[in-house]
C-alpha atoms as a PDB file:
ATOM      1  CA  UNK A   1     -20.416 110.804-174.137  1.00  0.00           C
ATOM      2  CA  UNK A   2     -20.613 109.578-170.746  1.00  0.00           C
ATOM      3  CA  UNK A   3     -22.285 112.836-169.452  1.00  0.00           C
ATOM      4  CA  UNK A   4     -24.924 112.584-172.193  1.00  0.00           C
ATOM      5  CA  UNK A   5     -25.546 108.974-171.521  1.00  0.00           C
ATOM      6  CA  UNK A   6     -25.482 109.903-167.155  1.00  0.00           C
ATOM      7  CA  UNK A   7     -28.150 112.810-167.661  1.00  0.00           C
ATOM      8  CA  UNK A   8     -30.386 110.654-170.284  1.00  0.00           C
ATOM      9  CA  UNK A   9     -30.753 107.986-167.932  1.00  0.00           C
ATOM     10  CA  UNK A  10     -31.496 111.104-165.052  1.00  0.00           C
ATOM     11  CA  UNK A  11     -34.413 112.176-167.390  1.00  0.00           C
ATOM     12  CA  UNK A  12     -35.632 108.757-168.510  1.00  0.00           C
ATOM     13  CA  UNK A  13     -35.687 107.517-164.595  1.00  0.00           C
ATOM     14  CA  UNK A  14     -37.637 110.617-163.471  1.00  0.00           C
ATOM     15  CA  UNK A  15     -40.335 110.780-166.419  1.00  0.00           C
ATOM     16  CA  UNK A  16     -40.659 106.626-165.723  1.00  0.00           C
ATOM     17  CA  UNK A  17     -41.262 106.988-161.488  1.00  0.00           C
ATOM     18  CA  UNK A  18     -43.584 110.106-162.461  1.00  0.00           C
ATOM     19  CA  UNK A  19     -45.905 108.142-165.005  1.00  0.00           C
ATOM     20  CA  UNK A  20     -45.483 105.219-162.454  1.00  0.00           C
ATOM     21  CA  UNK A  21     -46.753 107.239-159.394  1.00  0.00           C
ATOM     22  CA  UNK A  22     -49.864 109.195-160.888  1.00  0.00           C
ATOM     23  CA  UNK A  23     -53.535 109.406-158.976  1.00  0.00           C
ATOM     24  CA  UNK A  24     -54.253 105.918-160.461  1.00  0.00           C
ATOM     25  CA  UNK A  25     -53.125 102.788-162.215  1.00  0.00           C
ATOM     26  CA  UNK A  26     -55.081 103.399-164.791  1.00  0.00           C
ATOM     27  CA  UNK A  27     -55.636 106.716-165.705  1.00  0.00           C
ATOM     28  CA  UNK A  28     -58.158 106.128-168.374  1.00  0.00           C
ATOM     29  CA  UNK A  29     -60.140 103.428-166.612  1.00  0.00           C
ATOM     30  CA  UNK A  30     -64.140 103.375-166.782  1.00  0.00           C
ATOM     31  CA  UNK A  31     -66.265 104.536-164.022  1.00  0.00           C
ATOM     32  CA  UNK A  32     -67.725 101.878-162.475  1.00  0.00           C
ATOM     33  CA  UNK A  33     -71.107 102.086-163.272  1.00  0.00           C
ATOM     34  CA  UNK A  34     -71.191 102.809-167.690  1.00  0.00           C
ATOM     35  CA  UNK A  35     -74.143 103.751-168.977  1.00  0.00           C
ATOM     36  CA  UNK A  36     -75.582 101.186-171.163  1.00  0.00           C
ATOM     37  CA  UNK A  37     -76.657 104.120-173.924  1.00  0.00           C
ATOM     38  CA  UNK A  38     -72.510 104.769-174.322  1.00  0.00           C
ATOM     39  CA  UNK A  39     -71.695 101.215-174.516  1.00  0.00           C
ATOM     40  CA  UNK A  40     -75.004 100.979-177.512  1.00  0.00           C
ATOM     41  CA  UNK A  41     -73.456 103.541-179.050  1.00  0.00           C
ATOM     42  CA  UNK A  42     -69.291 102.429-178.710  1.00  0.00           C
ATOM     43  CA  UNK A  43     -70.705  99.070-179.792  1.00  0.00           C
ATOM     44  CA  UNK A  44     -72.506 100.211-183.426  1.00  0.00           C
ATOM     45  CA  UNK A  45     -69.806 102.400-184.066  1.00  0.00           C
ATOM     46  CA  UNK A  46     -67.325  99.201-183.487  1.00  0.00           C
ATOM     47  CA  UNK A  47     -69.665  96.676-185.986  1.00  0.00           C
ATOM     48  CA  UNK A  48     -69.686  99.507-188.415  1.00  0.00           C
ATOM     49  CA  UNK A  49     -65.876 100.014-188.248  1.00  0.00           C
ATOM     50  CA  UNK A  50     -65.648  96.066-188.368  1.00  0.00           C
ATOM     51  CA  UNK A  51     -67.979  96.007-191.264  1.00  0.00           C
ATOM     52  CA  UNK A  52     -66.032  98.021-193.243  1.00  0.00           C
ATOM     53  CA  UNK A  53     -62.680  96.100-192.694  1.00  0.00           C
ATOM     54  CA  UNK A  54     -64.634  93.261-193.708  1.00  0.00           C
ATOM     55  CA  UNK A  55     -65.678  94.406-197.151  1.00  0.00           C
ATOM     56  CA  UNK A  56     -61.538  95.745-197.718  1.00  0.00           C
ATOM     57  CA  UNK A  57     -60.676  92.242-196.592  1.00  0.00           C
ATOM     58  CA  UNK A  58     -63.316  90.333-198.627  1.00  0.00           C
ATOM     59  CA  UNK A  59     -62.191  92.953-201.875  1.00  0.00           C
ATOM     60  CA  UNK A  60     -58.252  92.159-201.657  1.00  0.00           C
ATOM     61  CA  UNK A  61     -58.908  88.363-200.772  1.00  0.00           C
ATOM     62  CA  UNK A  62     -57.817  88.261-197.719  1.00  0.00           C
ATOM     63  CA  UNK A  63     -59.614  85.001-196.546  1.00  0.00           C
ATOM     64  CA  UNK A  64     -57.522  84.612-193.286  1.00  0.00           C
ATOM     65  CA  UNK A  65     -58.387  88.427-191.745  1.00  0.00           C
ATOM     66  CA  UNK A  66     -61.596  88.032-192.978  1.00  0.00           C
ATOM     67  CA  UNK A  67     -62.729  84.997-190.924  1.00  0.00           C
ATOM     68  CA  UNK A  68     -61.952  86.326-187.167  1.00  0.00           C
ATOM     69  CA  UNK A  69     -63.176  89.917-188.125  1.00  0.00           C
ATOM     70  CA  UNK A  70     -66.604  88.127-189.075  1.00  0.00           C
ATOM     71  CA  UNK A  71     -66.404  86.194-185.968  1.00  0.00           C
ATOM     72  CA  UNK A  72     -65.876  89.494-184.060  1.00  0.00           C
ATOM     73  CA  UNK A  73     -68.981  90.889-185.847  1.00  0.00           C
ATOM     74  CA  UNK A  74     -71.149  88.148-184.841  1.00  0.00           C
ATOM     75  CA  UNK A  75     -69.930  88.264-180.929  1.00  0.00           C
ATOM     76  CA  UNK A  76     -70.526  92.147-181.097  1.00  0.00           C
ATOM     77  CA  UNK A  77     -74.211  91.975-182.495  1.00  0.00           C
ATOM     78  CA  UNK A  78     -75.004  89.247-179.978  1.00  0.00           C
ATOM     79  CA  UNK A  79     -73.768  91.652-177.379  1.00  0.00           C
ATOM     80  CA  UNK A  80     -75.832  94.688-178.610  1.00  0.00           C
ATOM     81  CA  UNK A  81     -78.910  92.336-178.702  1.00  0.00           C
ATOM     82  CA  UNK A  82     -78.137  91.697-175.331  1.00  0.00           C
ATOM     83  CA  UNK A  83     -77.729  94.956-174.640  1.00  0.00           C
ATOM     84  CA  UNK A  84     -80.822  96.093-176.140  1.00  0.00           C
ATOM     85  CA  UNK A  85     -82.991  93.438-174.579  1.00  0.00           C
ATOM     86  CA  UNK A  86     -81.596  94.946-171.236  1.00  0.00           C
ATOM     87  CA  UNK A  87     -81.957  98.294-172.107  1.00  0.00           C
ATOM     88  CA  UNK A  88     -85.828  97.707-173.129  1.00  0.00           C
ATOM     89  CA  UNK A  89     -86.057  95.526-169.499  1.00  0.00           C
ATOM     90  CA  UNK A  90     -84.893  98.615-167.499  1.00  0.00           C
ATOM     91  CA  UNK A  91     -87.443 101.537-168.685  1.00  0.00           C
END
């Protein structure tokens, strides 16, 4: 038991210092500079997702989900308006 429990601990400390040390903290960060088009797009698809939890929420009378997920609708169309104003600005 004590060699099982010695060469899980081997694997488990090598797998953690690899993920640890890769090329970056964060290996699925953003490029710096995101195209406003992707984050248009990321954004509709997130107030239609939203939209829909909304209605499942509003249909099993779930009054306490329901109230921050139409809170996070509203802050999400206020940033694509935002957004969109910029987009229109830039061209």
């Amino acid at each position: 038991m004590k060699a099982i429990l010695s060469a899980l601990m081997g694997v488990y400390t090598r797998w953690r210092y690899v993920e640890d040390t890769g090329p970056s903290e964060r290996p699925m960060a953003k490029p710096a500079a995101e195209k406003p088009k992707d984050e248009l797009i990321r954004l509709r698809q997130s107030v239609a997702r939203e939209r829909r939890n909304l209605e499942s929420y509003v249909r099993f009378n779930c009054a306490a989900l329901a109230g921050p997920c139409e809170d996070s609708i509203r802050a999400m169309e206020g940033r694509l308006r935002a957004l969109e104003m910029f987009a229109r600005r830039a061209v």
